[in-house]
PDB file of N, CA and C in Angstrom:
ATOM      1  N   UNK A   1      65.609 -43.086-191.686  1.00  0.00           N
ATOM      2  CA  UNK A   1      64.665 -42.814-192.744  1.00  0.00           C
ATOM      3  C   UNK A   1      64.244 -41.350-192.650  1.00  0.00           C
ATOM      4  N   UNK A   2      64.205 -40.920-193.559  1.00  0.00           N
ATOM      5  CA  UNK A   2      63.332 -39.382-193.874  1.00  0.00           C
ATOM      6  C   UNK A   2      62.193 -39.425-194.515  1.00  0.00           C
ATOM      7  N   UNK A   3      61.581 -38.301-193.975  1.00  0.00           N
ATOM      8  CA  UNK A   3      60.101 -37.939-194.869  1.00  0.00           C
ATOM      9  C   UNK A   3      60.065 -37.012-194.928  1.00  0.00           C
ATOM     10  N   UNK A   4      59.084 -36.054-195.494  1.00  0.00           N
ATOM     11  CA  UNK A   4      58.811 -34.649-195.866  1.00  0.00           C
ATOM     12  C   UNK A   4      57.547 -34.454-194.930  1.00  0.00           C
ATOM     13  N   UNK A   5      57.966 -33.416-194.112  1.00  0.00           N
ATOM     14  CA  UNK A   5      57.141 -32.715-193.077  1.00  0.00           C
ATOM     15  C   UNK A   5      55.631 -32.145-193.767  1.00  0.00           C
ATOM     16  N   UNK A   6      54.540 -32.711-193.216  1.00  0.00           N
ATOM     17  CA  UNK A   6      53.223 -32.402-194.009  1.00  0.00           C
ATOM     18  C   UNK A   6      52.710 -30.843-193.839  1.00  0.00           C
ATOM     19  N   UNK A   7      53.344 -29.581-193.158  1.00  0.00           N
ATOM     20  CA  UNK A   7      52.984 -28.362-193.280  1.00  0.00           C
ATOM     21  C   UNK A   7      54.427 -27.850-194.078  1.00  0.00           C
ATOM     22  N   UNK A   8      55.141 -28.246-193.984  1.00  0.00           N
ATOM     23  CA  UNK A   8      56.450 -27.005-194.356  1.00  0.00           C
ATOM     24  C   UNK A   8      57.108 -27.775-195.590  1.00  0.00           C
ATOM     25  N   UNK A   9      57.109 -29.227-195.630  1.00  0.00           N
ATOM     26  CA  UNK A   9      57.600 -29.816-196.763  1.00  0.00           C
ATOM     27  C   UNK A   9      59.421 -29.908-197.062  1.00  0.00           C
ATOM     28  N   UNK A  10      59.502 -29.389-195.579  1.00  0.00           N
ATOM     29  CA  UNK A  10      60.768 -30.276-195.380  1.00  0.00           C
ATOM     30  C   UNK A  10      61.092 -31.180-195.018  1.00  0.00           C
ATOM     31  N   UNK A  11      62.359 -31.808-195.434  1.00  0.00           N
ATOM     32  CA  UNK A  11      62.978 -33.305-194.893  1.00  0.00           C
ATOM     33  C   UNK A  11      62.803 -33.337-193.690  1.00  0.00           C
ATOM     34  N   UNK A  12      62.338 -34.498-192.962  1.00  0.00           N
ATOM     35  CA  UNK A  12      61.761 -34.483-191.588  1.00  0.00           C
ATOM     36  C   UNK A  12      62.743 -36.283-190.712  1.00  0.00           C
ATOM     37  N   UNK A  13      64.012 -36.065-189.868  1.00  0.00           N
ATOM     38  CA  UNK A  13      64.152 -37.347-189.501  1.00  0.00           C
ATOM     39  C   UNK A  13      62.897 -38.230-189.004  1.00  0.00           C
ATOM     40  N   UNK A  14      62.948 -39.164-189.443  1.00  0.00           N
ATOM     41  CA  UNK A  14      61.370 -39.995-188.758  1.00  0.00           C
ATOM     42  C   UNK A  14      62.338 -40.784-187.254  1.00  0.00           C
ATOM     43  N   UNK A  15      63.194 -41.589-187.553  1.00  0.00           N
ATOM     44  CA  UNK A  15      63.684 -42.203-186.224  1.00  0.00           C
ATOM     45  C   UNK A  15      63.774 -41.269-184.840  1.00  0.00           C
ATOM     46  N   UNK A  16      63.756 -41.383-183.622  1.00  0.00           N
ATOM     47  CA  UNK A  16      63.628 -40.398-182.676  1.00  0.00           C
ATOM     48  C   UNK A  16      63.472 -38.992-182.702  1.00  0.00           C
ATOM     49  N   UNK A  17      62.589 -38.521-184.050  1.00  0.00           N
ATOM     50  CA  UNK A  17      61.927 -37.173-183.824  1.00  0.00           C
ATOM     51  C   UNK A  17      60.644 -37.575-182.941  1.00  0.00           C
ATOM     52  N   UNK A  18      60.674 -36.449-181.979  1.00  0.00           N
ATOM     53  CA  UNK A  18      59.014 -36.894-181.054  1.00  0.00           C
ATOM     54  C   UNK A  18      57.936 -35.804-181.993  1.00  0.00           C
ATOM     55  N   UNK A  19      58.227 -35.518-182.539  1.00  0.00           N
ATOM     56  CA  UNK A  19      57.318 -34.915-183.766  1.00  0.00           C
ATOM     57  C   UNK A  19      56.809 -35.046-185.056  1.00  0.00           C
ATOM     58  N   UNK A  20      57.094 -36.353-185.004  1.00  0.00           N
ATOM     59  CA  UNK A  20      56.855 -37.181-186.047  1.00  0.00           C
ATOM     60  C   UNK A  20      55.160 -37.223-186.779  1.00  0.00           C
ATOM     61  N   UNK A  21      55.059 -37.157-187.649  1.00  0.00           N
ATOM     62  CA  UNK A  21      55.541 -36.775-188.834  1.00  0.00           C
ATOM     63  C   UNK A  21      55.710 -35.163-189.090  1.00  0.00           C
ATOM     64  N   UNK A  22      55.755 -34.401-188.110  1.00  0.00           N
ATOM     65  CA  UNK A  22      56.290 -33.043-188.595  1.00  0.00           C
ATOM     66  C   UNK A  22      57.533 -33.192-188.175  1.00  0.00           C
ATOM     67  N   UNK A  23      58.522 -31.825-188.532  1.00  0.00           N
ATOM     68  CA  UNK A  23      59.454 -31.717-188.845  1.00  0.00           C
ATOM     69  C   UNK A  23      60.016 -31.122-186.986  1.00  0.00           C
ATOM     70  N   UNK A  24      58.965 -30.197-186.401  1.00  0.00           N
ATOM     71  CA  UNK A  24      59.221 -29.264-185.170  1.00  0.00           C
ATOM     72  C   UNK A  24      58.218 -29.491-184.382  1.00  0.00           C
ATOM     73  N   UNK A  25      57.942 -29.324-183.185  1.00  0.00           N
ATOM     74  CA  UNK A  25      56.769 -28.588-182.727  1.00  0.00           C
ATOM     75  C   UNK A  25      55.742 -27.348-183.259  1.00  0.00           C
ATOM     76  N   UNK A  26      56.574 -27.179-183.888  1.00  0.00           N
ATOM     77  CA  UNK A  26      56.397 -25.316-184.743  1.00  0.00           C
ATOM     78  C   UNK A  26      55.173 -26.457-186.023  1.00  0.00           C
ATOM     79  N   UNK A  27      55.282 -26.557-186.609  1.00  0.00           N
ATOM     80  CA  UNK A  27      54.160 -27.730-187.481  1.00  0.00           C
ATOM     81  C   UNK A  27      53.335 -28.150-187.356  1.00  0.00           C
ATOM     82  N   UNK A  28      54.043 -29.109-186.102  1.00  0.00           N
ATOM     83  CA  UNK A  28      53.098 -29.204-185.180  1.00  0.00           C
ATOM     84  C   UNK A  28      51.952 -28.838-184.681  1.00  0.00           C
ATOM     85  N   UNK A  29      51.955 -28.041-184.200  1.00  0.00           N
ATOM     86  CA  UNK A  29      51.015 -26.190-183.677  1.00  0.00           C
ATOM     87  C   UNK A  29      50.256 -26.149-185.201  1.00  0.00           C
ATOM     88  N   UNK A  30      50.966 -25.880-185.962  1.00  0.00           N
ATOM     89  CA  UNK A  30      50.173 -25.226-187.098  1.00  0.00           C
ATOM     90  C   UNK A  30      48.782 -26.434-187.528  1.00  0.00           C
ATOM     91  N   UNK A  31      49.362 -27.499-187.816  1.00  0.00           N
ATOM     92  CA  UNK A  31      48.769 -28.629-188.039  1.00  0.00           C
ATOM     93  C   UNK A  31      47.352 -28.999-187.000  1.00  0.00           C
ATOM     94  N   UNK A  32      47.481 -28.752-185.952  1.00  0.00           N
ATOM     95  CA  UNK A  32      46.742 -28.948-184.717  1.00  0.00           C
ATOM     96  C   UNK A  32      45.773 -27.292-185.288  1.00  0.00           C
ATOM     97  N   UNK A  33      46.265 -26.003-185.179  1.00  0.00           N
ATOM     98  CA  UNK A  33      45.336 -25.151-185.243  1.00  0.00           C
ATOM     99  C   UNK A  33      44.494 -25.425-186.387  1.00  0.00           C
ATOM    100  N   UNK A  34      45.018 -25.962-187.608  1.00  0.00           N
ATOM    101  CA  UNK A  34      44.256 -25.817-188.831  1.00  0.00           C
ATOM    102  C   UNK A  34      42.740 -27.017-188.542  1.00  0.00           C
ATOM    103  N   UNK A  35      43.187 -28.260-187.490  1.00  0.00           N
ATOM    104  CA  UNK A  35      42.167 -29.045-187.431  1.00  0.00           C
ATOM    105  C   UNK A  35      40.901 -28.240-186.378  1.00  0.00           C
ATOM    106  N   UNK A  36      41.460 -27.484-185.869  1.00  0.00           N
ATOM    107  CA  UNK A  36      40.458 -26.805-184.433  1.00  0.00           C
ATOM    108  C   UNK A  36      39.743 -25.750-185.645  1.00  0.00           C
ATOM    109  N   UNK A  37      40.553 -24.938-186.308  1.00  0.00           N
ATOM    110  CA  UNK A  37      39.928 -24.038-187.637  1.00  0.00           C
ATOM    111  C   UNK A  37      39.063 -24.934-188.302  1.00  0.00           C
ATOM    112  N   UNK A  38      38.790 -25.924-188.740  1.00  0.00           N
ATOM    113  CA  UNK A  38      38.308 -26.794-189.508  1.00  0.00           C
ATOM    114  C   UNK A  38      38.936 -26.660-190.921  1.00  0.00           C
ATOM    115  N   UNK A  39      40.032 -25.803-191.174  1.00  0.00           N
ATOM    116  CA  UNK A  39      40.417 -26.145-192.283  1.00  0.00           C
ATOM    117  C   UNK A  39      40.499 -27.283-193.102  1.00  0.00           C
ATOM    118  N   UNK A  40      40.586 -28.420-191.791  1.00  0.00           N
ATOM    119  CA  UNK A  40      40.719 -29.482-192.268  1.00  0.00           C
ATOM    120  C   UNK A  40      39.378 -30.263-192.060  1.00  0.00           C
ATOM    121  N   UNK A  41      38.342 -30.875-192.682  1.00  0.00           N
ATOM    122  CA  UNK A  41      37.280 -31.967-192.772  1.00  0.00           C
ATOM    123  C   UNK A  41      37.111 -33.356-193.098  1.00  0.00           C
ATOM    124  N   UNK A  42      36.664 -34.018-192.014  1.00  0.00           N
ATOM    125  CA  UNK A  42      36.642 -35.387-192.842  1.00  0.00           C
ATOM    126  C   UNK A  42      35.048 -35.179-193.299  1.00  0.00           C
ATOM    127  N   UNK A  43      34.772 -35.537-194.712  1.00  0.00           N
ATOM    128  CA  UNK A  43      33.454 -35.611-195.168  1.00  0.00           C
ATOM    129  C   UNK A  43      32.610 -36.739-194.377  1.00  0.00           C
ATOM    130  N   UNK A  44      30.967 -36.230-194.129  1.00  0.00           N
ATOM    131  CA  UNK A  44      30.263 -36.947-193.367  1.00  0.00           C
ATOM    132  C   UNK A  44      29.270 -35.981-193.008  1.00  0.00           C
ATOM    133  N   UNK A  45      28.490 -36.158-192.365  1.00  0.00           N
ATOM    134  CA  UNK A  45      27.458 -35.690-191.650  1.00  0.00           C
ATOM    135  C   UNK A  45      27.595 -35.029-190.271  1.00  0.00           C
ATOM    136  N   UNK A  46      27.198 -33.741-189.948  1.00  0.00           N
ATOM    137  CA  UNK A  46      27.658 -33.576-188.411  1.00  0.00           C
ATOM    138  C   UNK A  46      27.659 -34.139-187.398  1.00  0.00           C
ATOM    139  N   UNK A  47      27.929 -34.541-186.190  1.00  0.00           N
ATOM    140  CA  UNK A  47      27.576 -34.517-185.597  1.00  0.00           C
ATOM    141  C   UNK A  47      26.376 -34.408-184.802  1.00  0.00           C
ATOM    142  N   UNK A  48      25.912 -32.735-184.855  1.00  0.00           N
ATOM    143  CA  UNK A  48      24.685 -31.809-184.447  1.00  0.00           C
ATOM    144  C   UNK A  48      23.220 -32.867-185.500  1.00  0.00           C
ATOM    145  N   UNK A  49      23.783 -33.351-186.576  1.00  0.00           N
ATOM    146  CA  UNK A  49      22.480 -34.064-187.132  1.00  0.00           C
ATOM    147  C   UNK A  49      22.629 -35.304-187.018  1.00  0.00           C
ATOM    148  N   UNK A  50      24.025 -35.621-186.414  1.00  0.00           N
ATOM    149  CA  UNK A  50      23.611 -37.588-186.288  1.00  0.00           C
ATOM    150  C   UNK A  50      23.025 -37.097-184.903  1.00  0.00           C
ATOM    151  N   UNK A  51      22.927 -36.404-184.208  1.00  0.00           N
ATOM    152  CA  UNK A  51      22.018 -36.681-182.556  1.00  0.00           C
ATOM    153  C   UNK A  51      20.445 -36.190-183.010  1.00  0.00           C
ATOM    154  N   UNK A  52      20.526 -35.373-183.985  1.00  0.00           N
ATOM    155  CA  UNK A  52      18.945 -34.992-184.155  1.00  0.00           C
ATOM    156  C   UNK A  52      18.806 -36.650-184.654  1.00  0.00           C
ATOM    157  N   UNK A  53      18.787 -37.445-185.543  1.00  0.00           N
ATOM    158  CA  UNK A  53      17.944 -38.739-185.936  1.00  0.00           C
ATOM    159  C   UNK A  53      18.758 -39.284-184.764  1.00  0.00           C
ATOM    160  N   UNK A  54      19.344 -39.456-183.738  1.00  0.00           N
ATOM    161  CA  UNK A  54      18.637 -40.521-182.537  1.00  0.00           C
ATOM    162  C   UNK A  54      18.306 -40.266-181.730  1.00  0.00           C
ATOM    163  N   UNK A  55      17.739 -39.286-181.506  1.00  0.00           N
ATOM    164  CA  UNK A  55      16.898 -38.447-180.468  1.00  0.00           C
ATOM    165  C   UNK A  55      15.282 -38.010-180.692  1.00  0.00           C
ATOM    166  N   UNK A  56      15.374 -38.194-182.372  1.00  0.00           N
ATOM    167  CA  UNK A  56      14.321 -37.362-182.767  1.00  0.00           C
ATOM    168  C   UNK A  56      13.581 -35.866-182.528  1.00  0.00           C
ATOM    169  N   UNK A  57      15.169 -35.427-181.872  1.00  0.00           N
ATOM    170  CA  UNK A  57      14.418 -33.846-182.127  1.00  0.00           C
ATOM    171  C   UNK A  57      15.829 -33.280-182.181  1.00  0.00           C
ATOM    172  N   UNK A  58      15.983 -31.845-181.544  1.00  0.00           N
ATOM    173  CA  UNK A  58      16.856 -31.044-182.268  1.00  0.00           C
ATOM    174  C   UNK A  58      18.228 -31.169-180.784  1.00  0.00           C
ATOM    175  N   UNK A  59      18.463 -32.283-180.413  1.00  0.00           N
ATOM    176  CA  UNK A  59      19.387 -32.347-178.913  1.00  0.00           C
ATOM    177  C   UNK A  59      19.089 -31.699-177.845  1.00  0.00           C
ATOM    178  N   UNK A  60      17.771 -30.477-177.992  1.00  0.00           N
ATOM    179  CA  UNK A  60      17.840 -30.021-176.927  1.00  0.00           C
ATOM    180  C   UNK A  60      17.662 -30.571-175.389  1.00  0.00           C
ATOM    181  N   UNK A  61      17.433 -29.936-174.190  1.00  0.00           N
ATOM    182  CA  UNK A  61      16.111 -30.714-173.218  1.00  0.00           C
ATOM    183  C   UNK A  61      15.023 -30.767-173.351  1.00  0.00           C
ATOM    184  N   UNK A  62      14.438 -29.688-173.902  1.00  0.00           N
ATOM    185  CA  UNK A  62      13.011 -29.354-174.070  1.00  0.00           C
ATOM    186  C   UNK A  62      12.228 -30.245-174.409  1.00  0.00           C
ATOM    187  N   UNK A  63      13.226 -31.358-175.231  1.00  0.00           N
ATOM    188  CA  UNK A  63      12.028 -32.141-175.915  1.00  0.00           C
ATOM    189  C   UNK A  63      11.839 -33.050-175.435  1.00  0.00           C
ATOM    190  N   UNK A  64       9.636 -32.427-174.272  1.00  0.00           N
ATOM    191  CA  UNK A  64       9.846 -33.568-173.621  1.00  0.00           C
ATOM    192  C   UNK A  64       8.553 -33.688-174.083  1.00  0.00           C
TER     193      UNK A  64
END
């Protein structure tokens, strides 16, 4: 089976590629930097403010 590699949009073997669903390692990489960039987002709320409402203050220590 083939698919189309989700950064480069080439034909990508799916059966024993270990890079699946990219096409290389090289995609790979790219794909991985763009999530550390945040290029990529899942919509939601941060983090940094889901701990402020269960903590009731701003995460620091201070708040004692």
């Amino acid at each position: 089976m083939k698919t189309k590699c989700p950064v480069c949009k080439k034909e990508a073997q799916w059966e024993g590629n270990p890079f699946r669903p990219f096409c290389s390692e090289r995609c790979r990489q790219i794909d991985l930097g763009l999530w550390v960039s945040e290029e990529y987002r899942i919509p939601g709320e941060s983090a940094e403010k889901e701990d402020v409402k269960k903590t009731g203050g701003d995460g620091g220590e201070d708040d004692e």
